[in-house]
C-alpha atoms as a PDB file:
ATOM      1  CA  UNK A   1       0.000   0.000   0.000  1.00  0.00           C
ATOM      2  CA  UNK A   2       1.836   3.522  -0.940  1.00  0.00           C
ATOM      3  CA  UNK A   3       1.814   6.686   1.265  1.00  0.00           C
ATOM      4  CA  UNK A   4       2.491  10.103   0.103  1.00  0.00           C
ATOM      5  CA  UNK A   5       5.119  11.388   1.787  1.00  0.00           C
ATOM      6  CA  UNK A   6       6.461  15.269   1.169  1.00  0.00           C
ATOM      7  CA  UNK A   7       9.705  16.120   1.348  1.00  0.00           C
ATOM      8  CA  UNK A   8      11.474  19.369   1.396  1.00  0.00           C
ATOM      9  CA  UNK A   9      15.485  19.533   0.573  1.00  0.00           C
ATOM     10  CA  UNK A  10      17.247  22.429   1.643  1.00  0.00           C
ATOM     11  CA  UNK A  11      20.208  21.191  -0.118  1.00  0.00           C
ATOM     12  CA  UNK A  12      19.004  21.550  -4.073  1.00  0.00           C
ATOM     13  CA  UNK A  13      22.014  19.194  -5.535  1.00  0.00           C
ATOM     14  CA  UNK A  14      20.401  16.083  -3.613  1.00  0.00           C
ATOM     15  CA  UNK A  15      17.365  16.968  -5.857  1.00  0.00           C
ATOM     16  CA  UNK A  16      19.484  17.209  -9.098  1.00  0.00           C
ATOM     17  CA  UNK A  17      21.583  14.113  -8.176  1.00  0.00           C
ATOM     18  CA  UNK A  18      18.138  12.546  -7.746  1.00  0.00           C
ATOM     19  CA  UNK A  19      16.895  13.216 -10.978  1.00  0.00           C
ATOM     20  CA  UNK A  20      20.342  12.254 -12.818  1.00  0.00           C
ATOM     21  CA  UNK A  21      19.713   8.767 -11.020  1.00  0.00           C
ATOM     22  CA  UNK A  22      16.064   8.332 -12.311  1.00  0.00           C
ATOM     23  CA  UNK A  23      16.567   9.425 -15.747  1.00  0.00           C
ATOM     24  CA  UNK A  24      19.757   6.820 -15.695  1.00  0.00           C
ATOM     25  CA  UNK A  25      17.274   4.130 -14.226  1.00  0.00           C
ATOM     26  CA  UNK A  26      14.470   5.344 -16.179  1.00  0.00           C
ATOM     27  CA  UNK A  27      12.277   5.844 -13.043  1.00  0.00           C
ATOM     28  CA  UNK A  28      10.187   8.497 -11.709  1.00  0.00           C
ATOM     29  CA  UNK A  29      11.020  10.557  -9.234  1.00  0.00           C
ATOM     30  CA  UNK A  30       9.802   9.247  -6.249  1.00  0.00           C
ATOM     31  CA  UNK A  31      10.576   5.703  -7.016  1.00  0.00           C
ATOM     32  CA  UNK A  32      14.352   6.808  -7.277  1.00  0.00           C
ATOM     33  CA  UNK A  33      13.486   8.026  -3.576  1.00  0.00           C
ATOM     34  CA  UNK A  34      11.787   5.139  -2.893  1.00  0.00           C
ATOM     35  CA  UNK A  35      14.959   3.192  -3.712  1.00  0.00           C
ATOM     36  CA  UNK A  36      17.726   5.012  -2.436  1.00  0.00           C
ATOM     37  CA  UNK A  37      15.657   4.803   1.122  1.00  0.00           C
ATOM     38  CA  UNK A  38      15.829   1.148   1.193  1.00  0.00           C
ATOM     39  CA  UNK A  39      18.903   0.841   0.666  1.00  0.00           C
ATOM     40  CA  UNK A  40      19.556   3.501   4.002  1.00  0.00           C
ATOM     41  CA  UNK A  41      16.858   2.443   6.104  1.00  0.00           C
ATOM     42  CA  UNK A  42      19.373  -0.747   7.115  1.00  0.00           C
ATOM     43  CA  UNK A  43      21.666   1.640   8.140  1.00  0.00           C
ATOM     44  CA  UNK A  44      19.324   3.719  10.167  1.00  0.00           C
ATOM     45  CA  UNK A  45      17.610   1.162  11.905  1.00  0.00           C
ATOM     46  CA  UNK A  46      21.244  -0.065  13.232  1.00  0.00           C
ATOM     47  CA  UNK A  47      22.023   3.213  14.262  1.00  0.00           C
ATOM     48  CA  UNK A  48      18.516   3.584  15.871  1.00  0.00           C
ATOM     49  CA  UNK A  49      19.388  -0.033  17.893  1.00  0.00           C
ATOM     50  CA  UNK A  50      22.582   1.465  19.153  1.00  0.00           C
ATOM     51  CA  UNK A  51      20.665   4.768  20.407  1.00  0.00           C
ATOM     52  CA  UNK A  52      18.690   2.941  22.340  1.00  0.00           C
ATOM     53  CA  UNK A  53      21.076   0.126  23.709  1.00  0.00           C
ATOM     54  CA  UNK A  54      23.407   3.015  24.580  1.00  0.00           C
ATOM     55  CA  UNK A  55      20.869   4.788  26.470  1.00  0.00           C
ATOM     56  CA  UNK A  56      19.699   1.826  28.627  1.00  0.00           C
ATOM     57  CA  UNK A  57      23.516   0.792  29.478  1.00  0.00           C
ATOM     58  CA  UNK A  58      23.553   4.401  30.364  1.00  0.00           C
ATOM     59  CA  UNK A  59      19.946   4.367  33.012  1.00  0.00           C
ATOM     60  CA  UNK A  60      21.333   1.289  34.327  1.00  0.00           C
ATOM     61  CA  UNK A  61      24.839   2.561  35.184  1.00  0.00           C
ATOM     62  CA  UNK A  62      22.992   5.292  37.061  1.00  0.00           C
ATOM     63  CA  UNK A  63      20.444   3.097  38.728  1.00  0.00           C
ATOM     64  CA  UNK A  64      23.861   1.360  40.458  1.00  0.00           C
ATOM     65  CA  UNK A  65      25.345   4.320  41.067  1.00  0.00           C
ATOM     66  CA  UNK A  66      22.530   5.432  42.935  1.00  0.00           C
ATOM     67  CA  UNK A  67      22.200   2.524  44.527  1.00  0.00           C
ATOM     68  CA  UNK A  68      25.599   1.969  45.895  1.00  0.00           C
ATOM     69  CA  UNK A  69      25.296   5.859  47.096  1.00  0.00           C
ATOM     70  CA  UNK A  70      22.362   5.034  49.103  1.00  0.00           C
ATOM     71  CA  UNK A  71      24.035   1.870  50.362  1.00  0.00           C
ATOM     72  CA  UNK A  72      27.118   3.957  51.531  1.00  0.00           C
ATOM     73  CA  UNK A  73      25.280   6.753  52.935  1.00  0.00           C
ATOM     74  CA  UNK A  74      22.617   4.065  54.807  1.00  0.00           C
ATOM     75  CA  UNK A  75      25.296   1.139  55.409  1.00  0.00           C
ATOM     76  CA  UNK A  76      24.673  -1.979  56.496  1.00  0.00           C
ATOM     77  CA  UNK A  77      21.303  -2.354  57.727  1.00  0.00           C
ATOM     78  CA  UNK A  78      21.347  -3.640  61.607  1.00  0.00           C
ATOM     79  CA  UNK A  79      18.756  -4.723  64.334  1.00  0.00           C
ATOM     80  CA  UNK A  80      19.187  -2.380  67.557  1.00  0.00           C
ATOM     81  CA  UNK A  81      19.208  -4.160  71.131  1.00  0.00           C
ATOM     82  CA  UNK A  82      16.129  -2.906  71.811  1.00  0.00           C
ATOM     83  CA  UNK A  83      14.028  -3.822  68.472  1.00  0.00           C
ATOM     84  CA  UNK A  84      15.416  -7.192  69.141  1.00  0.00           C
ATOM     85  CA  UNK A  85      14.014  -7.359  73.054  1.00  0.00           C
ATOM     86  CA  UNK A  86      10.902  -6.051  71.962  1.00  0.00           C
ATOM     87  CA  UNK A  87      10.192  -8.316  69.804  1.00  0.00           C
ATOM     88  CA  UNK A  88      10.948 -10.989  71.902  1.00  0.00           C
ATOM     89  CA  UNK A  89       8.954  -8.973  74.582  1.00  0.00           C
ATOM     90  CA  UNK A  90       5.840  -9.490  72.269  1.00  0.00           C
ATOM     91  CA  UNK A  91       6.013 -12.745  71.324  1.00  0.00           C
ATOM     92  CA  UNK A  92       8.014 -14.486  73.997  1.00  0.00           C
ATOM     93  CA  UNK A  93       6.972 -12.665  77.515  1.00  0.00           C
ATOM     94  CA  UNK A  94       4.304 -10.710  77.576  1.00  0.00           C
ATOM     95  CA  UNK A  95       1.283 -12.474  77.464  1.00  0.00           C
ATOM     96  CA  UNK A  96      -1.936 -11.913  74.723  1.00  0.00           C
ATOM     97  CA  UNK A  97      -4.149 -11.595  77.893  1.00  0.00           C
ATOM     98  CA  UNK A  98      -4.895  -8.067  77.745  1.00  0.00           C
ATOM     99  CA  UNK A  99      -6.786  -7.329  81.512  1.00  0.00           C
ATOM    100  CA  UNK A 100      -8.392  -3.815  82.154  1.00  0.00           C
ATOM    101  CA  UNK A 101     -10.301  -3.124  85.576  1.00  0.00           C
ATOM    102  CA  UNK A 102     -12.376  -0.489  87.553  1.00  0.00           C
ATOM    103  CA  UNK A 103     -11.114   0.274  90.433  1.00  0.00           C
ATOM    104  CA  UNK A 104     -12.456   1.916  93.947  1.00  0.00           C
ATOM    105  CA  UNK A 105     -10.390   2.101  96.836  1.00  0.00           C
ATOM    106  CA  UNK A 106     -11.052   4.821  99.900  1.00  0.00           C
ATOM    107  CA  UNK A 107      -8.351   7.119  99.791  1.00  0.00           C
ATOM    108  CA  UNK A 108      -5.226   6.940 102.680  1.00  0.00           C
ATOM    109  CA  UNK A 109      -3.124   9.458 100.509  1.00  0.00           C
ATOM    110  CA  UNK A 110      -3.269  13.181  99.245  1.00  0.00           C
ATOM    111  CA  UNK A 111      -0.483  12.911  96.651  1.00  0.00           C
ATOM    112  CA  UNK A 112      -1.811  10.618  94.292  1.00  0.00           C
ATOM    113  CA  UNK A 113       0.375   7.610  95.948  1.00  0.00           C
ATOM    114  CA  UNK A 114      -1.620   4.185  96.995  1.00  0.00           C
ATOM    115  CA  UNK A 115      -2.628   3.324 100.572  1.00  0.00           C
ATOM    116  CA  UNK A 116      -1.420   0.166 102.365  1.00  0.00           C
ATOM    117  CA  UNK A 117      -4.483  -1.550 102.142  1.00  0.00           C
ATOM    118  CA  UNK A 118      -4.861  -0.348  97.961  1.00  0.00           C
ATOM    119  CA  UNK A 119      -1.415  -1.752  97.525  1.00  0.00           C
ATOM    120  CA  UNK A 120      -2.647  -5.074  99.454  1.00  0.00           C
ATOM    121  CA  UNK A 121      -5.773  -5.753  97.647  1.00  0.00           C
ATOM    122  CA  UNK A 122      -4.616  -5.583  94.336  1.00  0.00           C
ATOM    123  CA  UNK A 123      -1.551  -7.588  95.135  1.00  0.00           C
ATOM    124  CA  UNK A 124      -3.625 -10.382  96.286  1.00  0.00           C
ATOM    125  CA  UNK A 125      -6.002 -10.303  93.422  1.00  0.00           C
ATOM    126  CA  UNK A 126      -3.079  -9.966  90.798  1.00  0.00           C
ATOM    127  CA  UNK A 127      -1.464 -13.770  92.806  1.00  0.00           C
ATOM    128  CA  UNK A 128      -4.296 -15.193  91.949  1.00  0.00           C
ATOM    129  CA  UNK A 129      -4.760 -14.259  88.750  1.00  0.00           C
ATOM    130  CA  UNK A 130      -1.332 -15.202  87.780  1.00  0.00           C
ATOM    131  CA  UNK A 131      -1.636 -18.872  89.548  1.00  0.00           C
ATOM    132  CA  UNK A 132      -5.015 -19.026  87.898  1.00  0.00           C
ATOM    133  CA  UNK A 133      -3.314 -18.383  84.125  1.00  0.00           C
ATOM    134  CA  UNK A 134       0.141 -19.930  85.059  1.00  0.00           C
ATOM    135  CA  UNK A 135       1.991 -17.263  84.252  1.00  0.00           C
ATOM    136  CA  UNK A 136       5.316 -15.720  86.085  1.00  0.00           C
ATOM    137  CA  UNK A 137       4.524 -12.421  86.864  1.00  0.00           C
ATOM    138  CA  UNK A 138       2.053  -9.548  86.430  1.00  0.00           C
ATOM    139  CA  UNK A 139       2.670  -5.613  85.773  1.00  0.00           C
ATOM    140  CA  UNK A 140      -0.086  -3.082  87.283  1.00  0.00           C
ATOM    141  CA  UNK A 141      -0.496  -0.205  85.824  1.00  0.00           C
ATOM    142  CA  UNK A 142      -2.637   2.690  86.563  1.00  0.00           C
ATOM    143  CA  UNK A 143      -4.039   4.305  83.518  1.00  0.00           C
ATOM    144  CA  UNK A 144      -6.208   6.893  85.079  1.00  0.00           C
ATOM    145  CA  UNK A 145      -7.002   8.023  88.855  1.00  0.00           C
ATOM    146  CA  UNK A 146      -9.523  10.268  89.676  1.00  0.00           C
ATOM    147  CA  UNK A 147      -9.951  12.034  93.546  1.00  0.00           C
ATOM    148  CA  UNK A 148     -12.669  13.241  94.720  1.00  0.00           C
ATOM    149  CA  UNK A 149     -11.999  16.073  97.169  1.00  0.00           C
ATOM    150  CA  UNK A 150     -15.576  15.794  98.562  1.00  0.00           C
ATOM    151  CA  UNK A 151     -15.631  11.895  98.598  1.00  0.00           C
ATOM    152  CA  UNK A 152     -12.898   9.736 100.569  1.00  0.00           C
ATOM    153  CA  UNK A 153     -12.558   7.376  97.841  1.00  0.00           C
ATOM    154  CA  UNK A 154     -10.388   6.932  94.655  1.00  0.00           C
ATOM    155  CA  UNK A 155     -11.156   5.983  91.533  1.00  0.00           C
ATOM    156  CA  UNK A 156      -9.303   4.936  88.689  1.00  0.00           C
ATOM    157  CA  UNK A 157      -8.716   2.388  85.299  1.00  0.00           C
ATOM    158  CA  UNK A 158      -5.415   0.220  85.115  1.00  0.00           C
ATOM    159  CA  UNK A 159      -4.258  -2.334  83.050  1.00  0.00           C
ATOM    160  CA  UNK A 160      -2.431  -5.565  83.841  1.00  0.00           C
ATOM    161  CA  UNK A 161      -0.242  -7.567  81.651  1.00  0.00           C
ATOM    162  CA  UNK A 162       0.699 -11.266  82.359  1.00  0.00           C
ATOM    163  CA  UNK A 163       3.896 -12.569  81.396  1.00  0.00           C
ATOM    164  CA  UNK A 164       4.290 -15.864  80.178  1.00  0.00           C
ATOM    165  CA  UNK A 165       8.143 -15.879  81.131  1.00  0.00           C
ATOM    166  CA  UNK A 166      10.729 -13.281  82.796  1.00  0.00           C
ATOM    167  CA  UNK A 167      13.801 -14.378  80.620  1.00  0.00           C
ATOM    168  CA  UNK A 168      14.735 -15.710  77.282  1.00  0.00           C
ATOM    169  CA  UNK A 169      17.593 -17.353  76.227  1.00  0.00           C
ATOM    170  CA  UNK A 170      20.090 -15.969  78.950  1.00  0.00           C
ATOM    171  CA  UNK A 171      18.343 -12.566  79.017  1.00  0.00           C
ATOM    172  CA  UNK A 172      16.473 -11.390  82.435  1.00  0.00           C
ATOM    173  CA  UNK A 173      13.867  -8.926  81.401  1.00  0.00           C
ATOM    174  CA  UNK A 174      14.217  -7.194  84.772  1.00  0.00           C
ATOM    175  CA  UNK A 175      10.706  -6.292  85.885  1.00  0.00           C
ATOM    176  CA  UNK A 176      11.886  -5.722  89.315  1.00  0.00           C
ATOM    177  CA  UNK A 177      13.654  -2.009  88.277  1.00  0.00           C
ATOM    178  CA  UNK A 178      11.097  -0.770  85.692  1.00  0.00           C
ATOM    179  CA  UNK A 179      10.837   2.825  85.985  1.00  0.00           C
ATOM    180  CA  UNK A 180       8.297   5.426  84.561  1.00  0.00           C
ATOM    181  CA  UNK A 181       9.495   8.541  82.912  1.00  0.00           C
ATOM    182  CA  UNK A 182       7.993  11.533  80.750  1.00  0.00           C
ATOM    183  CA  UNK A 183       8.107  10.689  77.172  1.00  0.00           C
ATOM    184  CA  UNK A 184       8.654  13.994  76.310  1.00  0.00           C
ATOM    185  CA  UNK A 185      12.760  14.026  78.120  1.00  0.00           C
ATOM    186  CA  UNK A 186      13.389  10.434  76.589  1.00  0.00           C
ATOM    187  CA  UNK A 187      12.578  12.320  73.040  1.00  0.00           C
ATOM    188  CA  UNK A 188      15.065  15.009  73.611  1.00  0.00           C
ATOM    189  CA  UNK A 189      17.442  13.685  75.989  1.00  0.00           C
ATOM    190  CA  UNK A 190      17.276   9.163  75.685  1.00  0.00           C
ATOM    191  CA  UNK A 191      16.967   6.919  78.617  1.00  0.00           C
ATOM    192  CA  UNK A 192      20.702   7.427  80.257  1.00  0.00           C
ATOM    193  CA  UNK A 193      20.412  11.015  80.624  1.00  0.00           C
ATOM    194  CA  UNK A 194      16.972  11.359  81.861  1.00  0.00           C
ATOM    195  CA  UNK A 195      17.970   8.660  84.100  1.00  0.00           C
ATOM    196  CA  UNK A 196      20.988  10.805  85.605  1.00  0.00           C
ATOM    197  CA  UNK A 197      18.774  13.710  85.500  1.00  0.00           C
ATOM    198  CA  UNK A 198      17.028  11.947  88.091  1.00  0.00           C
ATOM    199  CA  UNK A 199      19.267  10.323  89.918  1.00  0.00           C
ATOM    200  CA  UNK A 200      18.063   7.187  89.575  1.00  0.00           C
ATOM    201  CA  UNK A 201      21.437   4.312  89.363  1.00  0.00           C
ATOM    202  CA  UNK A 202      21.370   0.783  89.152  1.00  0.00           C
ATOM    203  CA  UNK A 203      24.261  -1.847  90.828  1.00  0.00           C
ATOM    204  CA  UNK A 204      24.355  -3.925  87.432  1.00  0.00           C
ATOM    205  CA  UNK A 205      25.386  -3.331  83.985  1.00  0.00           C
ATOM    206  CA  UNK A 206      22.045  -3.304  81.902  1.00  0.00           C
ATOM    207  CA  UNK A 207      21.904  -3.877  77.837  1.00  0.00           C
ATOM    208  CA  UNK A 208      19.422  -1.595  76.750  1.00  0.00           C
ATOM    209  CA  UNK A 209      16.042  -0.067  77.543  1.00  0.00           C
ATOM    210  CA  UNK A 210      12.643  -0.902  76.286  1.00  0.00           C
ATOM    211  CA  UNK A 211       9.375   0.830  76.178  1.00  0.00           C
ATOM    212  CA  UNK A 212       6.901  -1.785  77.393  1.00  0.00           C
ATOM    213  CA  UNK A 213       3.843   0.926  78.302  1.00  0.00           C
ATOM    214  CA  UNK A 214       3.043   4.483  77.702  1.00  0.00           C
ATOM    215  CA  UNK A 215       0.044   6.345  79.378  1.00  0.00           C
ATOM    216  CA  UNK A 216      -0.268  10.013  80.755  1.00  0.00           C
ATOM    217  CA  UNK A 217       2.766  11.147  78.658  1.00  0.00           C
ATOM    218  CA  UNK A 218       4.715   8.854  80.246  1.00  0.00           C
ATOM    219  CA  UNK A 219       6.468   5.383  79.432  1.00  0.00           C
ATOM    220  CA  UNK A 220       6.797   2.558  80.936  1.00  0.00           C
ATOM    221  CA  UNK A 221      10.720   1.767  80.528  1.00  0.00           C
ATOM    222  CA  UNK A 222      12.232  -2.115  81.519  1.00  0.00           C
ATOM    223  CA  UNK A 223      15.495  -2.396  81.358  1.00  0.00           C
ATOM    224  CA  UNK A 224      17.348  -5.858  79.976  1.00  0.00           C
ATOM    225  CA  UNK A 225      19.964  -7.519  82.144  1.00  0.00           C
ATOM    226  CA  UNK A 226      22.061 -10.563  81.243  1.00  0.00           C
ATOM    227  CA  UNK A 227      20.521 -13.726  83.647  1.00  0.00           C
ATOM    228  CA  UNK A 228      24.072 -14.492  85.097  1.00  0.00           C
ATOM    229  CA  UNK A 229      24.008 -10.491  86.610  1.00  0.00           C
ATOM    230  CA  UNK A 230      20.298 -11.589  88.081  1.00  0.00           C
ATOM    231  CA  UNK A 231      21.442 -11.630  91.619  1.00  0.00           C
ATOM    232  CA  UNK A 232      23.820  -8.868  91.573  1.00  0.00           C
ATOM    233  CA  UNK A 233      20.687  -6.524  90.355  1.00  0.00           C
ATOM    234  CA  UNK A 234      17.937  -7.601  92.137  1.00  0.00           C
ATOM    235  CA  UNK A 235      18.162  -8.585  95.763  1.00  0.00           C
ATOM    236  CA  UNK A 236      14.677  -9.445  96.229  1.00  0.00           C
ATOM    237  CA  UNK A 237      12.672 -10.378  92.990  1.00  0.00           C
ATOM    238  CA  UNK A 238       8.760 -10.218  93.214  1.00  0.00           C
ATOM    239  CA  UNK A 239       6.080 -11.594  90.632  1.00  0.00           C
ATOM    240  CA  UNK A 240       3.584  -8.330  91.153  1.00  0.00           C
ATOM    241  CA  UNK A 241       4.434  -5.170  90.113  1.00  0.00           C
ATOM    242  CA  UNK A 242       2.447  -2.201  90.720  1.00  0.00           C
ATOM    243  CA  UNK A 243       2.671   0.757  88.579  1.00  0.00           C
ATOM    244  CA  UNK A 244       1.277   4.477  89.369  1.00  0.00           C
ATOM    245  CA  UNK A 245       2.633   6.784  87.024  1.00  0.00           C
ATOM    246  CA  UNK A 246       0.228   9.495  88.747  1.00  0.00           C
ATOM    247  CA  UNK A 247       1.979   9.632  92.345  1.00  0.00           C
ATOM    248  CA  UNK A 248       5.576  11.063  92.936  1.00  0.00           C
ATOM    249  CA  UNK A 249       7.590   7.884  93.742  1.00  0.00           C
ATOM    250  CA  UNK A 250       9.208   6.052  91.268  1.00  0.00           C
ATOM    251  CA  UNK A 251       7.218   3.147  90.246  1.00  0.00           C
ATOM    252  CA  UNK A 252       4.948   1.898  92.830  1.00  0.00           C
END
């Protein structure tokens, strides 16, 4: 099937070499055209191929180039301490039994501590629960504590979380010296200096910190210890541990 094609030549020899061609062929005009672009097209098409070969060697060269920039300015990607204990956290100690209460105790205190007896009760109730599940410990935490000024009761919600284990594979997940501290200093400042801010020390070497809890602008902060450093950190390690991230002392 032909196509009519118009073509303009700056260059007015090509049209008079053109001509001298046909009339030596005895062809029209356009045939001689015709002709002399089959025998370039070859040529162009190879030259086409090699435009486009060049110019994917040349995106691919830059794609790795990129790539190993990235890679240098990155490096090697590596698991921290504490993205490795809390995973194990969630999957090895804490347990999926998620327990939320109402509580209602009459109030001993005016500074937002618990009372002997509040203390007491829930210890007793949080034993239980933990023989009843079979697990090794329990963590208390207060979520929310309301006084009453004209009433000499408080109220208040709290969560408790059962763990299924306290250490994991040579690794003490020392629930004995959590401590609670504002969210907003472990942002700007990270757990060892808001933990000399407030003088608070420890008598064993710890691995890292993790963030087991947050509530009130606060977090809930374990530390990990290795198992053999167990009795050099905690002289006298309880299964129920009571959390009140509204009263002054540190974690009880």
């Amino acid at each position: 099937m032909s196509k009519k094609v118009t073509t303009n030549f700056k260059d007015e020899s090509l049209i008079a070499d053109i001509d001298d061609f046909c009339y030596v062929k005895d062809i029209s005009r356009s045939a001689g055209i015709e002709l002399g672009m089959k025998v370039v097209i070859p040529f162009f098409k190879k030259i086409t191929s090699c435009h486009y070969a060049a110019k994917q060697i040349e995106e691919i060269l830059l794609r790795q180039s990129i790539n190993e920039h990235i890679s240098q300015v990155r490096g090697t990607p590596e698991i921290t301490h504490e993205e490795f204990f809390l995973t194990i956290w969630n999957t090895h100690i804490k347990s999926a039994l998620w327990i939320p209460s109402i509580e209602n105790f009459q109030k001993k205190t005016n500074d937002g501590s618990m009372g002997k007896l509040e203390k007491k009760s829930i210890t007793e109730r949080l034993e239980v629960l933990v023989d009843a599940n079979r697990a090794k410990a329990a963590i208390h935490i207060h979520t929310d504590r309301i006084t009453d000024d004209n009433s000499q009761h408080v109220k208040g919600y709290s969560n408790t979380i059962l763990l299924k284990e306290t250490s994991y594979e040579g690794y003490h997940f020392d629930i004995n010296n959590i401590v609670v501290l504002p969210i907003s200093e472990l942002i700007i400042f990270g757990v060892k200096e808001v933990l000399k801010r407030k003088n608070i020390y420890f008598n064993c070497p710890h691995i890292c910190w993790i963030n087991i809890y947050h509530t009130n602008n606060v977090a809930v902060m374990l530390p990990i210890i290795r198992e053999v450093n167990l009795q050099q950190c905690t002289r006298k390690e309880t299964k129920i541990i009571l959390i009140n991230s509204f009263a002054t002392e540190r974690n009880k």
